[in-house]
Protein backbone atom coordinates (compact mmCIF):
# COMPACT_ATOMS: atom_id res chain seq x y z
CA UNK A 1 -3.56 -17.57 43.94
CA UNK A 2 -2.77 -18.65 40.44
CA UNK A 3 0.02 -21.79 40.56
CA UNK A 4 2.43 -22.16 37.69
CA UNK A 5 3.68 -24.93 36.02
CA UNK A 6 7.04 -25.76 35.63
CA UNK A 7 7.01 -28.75 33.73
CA UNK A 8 6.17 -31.85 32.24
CA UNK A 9 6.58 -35.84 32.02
CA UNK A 10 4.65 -38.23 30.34
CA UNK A 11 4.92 -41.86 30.91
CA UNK A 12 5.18 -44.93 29.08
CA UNK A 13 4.47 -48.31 30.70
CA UNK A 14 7.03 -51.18 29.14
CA UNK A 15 7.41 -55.30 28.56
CA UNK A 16 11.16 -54.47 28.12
CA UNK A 17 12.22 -52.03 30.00
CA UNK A 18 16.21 -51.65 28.88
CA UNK A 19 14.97 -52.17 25.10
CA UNK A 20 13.16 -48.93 25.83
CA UNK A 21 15.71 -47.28 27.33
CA UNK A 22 18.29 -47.14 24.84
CA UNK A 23 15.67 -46.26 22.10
CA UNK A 24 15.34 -42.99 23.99
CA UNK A 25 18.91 -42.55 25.12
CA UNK A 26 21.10 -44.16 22.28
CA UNK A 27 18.53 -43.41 19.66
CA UNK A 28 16.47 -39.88 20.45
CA UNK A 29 20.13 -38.60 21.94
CA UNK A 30 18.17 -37.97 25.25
CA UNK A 31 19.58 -37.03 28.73
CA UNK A 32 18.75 -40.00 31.33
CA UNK A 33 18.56 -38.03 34.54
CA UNK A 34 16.83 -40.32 37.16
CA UNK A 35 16.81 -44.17 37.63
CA UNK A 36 15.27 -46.17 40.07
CA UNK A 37 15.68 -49.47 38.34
CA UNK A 38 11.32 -49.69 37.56
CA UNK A 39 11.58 -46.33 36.51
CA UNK A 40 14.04 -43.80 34.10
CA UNK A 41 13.58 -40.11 33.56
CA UNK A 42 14.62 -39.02 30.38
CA UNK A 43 14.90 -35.17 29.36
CA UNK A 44 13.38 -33.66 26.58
CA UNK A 45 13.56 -30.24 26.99
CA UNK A 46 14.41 -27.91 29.47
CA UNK A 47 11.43 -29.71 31.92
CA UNK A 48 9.94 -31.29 29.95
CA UNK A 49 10.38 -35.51 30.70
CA UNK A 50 9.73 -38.64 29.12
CA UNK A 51 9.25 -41.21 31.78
CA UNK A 52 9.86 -44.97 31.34
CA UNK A 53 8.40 -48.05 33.47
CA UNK A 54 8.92 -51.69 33.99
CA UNK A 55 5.36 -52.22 33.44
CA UNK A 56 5.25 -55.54 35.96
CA UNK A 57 6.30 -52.85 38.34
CA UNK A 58 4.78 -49.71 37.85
CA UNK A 59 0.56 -48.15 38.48
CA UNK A 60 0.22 -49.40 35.04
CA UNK A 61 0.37 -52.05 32.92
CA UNK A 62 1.40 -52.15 29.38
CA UNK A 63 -1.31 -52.13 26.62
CA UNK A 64 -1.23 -53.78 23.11
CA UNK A 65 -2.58 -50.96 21.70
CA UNK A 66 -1.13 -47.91 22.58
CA UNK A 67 -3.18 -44.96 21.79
CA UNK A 68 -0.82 -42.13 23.19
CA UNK A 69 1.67 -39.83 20.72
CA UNK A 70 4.48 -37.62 21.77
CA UNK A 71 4.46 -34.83 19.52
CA UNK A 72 7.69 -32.62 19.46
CA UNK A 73 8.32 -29.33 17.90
CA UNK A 74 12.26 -29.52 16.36
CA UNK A 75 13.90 -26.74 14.50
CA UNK A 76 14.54 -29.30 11.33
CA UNK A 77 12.51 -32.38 10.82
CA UNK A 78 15.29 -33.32 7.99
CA UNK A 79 17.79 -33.42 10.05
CA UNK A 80 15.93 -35.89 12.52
CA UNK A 81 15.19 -37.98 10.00
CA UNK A 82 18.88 -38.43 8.39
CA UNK A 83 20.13 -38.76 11.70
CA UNK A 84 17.29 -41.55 12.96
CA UNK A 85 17.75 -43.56 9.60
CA UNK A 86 21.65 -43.56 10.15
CA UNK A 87 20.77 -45.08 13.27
CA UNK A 88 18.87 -48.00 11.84
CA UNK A 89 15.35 -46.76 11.92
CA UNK A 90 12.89 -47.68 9.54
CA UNK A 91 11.53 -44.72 8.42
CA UNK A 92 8.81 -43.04 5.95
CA UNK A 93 10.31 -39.63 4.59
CA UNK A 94 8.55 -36.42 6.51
CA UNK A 95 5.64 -35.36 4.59
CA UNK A 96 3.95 -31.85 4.41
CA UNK A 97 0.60 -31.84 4.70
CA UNK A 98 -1.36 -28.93 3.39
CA UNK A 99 -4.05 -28.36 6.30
CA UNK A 100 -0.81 -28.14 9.13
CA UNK A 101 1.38 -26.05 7.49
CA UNK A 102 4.17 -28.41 9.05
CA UNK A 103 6.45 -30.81 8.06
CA UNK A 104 5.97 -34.08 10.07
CA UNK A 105 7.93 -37.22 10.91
CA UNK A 106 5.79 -40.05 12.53
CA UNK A 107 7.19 -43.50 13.84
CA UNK A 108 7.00 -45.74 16.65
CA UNK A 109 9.23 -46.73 19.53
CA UNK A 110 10.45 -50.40 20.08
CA UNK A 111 7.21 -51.06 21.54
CA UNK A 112 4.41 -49.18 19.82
CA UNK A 113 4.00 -46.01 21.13
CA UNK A 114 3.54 -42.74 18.45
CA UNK A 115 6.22 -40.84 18.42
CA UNK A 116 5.77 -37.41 16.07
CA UNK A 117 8.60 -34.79 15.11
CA UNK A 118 6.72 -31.58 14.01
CA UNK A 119 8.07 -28.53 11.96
CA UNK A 120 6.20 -25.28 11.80
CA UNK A 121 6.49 -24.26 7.45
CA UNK A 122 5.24 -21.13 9.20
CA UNK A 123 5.28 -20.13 12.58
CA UNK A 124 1.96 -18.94 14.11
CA UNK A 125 1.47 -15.93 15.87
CA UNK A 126 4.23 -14.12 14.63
CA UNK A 127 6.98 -15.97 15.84
């Protein structure tokens, strides 16, 4: 028997829980759809999650450095960008290096964690 899978979340472990929390929901524009007070789903993506945790709560604890990045593939990295600056971020224009054939947007989240919007220049595999 070969089991599927349907989706994804990755979580994030946080000082300040509600800072967090409206980065990803004010800010990113994502969906909250579960919250248990130490915990908040947030979708992505069909099912694909981003989950947030009061790290004094949750099986973690938060680290200083946080060597984790949530990459994302958007339809226009531009667009992202214009509408994360308008929103106060402090941002480094997307850049287009050679050896991805991609444009990419990289910043952090109020506490440190990667964050990367990625744009395939050319789509691989013929699509």
């Amino acid at each position: 028997m070969k089991s599927t899978i349907d989706g994804s979340i990755t979580f994030f472990y946080y000082d300040d829980l509600a800072e967090a929390s409206r980065f990803y929901g004010e800010t990113m524009g994502f969906e909250k759809v579960l919250d248990v007070g130490f915990a908040q789903l947030f979708k992505i993506y069909d099912n694909v999650h981003v989950g947030l945790v009061d790290g004094s709560r949750g099986s973690m604890r938060p680290a200083e450095q946080k060597s984790v990045m949530l990459s994302f593939f958007v339809d226009d990295v531009n667009e992202w960008y214009n509408m994360l600056k308008d929103k106060g971020l402090d941002l480094r224009p997307p850049e287009e290096p050679d050896y991805l054939k991609m444009k990419v947007l990289i910043f952090k989240d109020p506490e440190g964690y990667t964050l990367e919007l990625l744009q395939w220049l050319k789509k691989p595999y013929g699509q």
